[in-house]
C-alpha atoms as a PDB file:
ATOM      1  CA  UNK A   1     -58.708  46.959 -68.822  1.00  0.00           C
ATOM      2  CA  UNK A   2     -58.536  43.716 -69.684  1.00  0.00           C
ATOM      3  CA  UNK A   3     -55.249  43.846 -71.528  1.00  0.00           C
ATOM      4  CA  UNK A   4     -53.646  46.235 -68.919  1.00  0.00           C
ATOM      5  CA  UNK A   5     -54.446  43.502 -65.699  1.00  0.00           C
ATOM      6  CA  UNK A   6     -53.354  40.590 -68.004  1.00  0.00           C
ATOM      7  CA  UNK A   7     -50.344  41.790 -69.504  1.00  0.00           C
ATOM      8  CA  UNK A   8     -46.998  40.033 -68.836  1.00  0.00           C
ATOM      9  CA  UNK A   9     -45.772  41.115 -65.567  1.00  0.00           C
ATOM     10  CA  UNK A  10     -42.483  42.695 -65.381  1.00  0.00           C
ATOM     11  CA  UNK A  11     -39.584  40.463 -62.985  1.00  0.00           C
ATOM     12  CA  UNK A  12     -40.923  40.200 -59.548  1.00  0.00           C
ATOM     13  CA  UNK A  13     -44.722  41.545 -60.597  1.00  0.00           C
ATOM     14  CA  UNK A  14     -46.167  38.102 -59.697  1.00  0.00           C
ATOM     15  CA  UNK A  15     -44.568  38.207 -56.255  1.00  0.00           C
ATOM     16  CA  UNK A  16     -45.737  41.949 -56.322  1.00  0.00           C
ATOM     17  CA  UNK A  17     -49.089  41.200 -57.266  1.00  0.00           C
ATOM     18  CA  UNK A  18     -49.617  38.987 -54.312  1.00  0.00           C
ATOM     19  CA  UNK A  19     -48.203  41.426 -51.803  1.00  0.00           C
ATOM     20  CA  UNK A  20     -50.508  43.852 -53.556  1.00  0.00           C
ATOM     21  CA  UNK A  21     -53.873  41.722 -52.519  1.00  0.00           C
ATOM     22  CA  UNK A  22     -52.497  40.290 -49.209  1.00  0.00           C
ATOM     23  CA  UNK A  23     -52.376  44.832 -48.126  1.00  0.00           C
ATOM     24  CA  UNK A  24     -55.898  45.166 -49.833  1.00  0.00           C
ATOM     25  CA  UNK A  25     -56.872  42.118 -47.953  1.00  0.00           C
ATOM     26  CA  UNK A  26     -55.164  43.615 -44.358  1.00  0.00           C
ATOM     27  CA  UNK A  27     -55.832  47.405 -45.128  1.00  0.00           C
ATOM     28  CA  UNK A  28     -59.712  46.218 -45.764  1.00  0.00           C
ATOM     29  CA  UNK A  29     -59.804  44.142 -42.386  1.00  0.00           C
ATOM     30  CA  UNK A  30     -57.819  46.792 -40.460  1.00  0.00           C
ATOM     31  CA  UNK A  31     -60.521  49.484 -41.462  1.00  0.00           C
ATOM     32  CA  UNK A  32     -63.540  47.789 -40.488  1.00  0.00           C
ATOM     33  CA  UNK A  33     -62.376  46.272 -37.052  1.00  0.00           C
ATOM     34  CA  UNK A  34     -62.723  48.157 -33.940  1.00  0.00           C
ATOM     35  CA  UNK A  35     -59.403  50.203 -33.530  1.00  0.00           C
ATOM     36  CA  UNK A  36     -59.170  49.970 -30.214  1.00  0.00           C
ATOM     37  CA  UNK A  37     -58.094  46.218 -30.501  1.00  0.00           C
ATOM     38  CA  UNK A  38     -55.436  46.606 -32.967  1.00  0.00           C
ATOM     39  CA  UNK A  39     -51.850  47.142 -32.698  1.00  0.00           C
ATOM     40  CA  UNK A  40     -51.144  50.672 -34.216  1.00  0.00           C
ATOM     41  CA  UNK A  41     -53.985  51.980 -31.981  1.00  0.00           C
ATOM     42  CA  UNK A  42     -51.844  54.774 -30.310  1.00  0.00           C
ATOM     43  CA  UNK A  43     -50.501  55.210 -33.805  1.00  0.00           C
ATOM     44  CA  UNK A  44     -51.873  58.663 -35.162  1.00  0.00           C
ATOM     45  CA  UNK A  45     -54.812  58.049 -37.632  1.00  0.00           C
ATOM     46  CA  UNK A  46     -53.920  60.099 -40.423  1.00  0.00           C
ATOM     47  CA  UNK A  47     -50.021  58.629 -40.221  1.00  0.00           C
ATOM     48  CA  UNK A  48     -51.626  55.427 -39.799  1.00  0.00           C
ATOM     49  CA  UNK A  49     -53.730  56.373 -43.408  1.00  0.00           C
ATOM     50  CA  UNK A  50     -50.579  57.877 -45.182  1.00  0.00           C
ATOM     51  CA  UNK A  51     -47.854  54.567 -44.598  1.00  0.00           C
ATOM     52  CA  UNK A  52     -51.636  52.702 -45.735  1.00  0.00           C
ATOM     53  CA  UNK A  53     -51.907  53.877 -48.968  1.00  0.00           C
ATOM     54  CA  UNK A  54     -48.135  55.145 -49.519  1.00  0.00           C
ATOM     55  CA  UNK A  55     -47.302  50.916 -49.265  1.00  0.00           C
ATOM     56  CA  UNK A  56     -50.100  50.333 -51.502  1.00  0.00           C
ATOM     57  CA  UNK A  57     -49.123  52.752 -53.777  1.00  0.00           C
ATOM     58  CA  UNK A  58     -45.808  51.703 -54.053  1.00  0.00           C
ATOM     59  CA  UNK A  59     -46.590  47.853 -54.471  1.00  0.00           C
ATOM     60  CA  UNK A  60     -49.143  48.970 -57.463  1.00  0.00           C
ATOM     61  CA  UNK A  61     -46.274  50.384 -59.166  1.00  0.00           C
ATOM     62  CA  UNK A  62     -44.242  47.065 -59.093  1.00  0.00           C
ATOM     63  CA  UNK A  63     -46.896  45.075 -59.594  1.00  0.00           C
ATOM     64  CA  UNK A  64     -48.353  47.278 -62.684  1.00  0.00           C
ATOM     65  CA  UNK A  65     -46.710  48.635 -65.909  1.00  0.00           C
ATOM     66  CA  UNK A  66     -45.146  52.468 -65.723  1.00  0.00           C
ATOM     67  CA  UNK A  67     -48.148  54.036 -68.138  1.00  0.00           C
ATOM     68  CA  UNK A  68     -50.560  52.862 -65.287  1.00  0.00           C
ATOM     69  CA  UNK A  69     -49.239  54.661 -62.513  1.00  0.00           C
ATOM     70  CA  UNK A  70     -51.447  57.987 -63.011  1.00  0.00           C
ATOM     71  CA  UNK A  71     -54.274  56.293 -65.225  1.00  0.00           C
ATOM     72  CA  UNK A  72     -55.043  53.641 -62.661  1.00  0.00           C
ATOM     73  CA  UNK A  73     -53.294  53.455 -59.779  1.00  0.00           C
ATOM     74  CA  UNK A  74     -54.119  56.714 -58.594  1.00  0.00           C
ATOM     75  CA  UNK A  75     -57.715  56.733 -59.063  1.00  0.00           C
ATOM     76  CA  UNK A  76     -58.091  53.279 -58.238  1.00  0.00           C
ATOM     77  CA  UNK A  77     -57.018  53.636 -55.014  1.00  0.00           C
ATOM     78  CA  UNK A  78     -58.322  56.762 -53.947  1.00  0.00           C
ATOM     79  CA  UNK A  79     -61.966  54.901 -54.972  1.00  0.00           C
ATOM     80  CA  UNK A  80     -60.862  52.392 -52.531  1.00  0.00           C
ATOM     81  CA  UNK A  81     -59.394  55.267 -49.841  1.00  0.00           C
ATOM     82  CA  UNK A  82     -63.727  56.060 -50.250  1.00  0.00           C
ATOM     83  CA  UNK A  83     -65.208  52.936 -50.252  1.00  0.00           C
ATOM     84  CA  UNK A  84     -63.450  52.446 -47.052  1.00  0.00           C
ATOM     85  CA  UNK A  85     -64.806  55.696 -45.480  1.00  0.00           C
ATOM     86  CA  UNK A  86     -68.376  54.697 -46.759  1.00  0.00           C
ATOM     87  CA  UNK A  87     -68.137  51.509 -45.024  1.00  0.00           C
ATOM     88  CA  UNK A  88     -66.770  53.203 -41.934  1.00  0.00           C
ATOM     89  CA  UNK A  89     -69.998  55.400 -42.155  1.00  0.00           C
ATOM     90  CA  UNK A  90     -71.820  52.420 -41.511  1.00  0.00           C
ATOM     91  CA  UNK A  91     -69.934  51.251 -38.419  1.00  0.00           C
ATOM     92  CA  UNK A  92     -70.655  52.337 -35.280  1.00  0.00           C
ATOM     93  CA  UNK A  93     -67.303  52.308 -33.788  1.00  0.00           C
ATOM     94  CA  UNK A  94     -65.680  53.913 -37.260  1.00  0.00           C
ATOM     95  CA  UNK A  95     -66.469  57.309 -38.948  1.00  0.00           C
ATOM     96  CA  UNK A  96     -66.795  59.273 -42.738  1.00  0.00           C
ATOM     97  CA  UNK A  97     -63.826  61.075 -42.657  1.00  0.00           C
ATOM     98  CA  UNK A  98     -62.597  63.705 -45.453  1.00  0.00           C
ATOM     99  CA  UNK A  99     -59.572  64.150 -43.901  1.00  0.00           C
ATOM    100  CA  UNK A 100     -58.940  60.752 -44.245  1.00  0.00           C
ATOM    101  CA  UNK A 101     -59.435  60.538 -48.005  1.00  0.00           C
ATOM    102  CA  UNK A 102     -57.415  63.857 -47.972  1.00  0.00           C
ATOM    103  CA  UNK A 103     -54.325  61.306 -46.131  1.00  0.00           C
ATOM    104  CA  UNK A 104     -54.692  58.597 -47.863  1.00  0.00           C
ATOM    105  CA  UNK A 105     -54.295  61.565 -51.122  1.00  0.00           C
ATOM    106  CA  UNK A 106     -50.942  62.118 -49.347  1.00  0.00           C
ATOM    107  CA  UNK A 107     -49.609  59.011 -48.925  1.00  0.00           C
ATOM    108  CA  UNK A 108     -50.195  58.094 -52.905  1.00  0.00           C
ATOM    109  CA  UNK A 109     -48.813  61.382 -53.738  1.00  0.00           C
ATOM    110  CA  UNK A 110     -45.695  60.411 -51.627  1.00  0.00           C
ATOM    111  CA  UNK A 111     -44.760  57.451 -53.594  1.00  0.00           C
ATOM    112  CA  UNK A 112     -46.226  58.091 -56.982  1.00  0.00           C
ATOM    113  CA  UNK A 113     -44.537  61.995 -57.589  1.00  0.00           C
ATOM    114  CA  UNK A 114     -40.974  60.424 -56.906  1.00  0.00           C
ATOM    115  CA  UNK A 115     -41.470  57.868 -59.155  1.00  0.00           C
ATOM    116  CA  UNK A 116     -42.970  59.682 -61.929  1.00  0.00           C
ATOM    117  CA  UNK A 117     -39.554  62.193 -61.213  1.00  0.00           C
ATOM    118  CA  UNK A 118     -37.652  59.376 -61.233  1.00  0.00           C
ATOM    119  CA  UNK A 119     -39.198  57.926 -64.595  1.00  0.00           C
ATOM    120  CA  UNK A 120     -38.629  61.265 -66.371  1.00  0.00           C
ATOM    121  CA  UNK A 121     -34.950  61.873 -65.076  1.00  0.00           C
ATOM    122  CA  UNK A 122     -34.165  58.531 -67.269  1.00  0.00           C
ATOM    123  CA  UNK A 123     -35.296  59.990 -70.132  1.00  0.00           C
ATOM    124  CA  UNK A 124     -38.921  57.830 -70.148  1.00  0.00           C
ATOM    125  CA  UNK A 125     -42.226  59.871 -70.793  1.00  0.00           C
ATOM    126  CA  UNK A 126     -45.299  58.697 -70.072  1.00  0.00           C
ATOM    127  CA  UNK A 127     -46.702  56.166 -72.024  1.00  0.00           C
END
């Protein structure tokens, strides 16, 4: 793991990297706070969890090499997608929700399948 975090980052991965941990830092915050007081509180939940976790999934990608798209970033963040619903659990004003974790599935899906198309249509495997 160690040489996969630390490994050069391709051109524009630093800049990636930090807009990486400033949407952990915001999707973290906006999931514990009460959602009546935020601003995409008439937004549909499950849209709200999809654009979530399709952004994230698409700035792990260019912040992280090609090979770790379905080794890490996948599973990564659907442990994150749960530790987020097991916090919620917790909250009184927040819920355990499957159908959540089933969304924020979704969203990953949504960026990481056209990329992996993508990848292959040039000819690249995976590594």
């Amino acid at each position: 793991m160690k040489r996969f975090l630390f490994t050069r980052p391709k051109p524009g991965g630093l800049l990636a990297r930090a807009g990486l941990l400033a949407a952990l830092v915001a999707v973290s915050v906006g999931s514990v706070i009460d959602p009546g007081t935020t601003a995409a509180a008439g937004l549909n939940d499950k849209l709200q969890h999809v654009l979530a976790f399709a952004f994230l999934g698409l700035l792990s990608c260019a912040a992280l090499p090609e090979r770790a798209r379905w080794r890490w970033v996948l599973p990564v963040l659907l442990g994150y997608g749960l530790l987020i619903e097991c916090v919620q659990w917790w909250l009184p004003w927040r819920e355990f929700s499957v159908l959540d974790l089933a969304a924020d599935l979704v969203g990953l899906l949504v960026v990481l399948g056209p990329l992996e198309r993508w990848q292959r249509s040039r000819g690249e495997g995976r590594a």
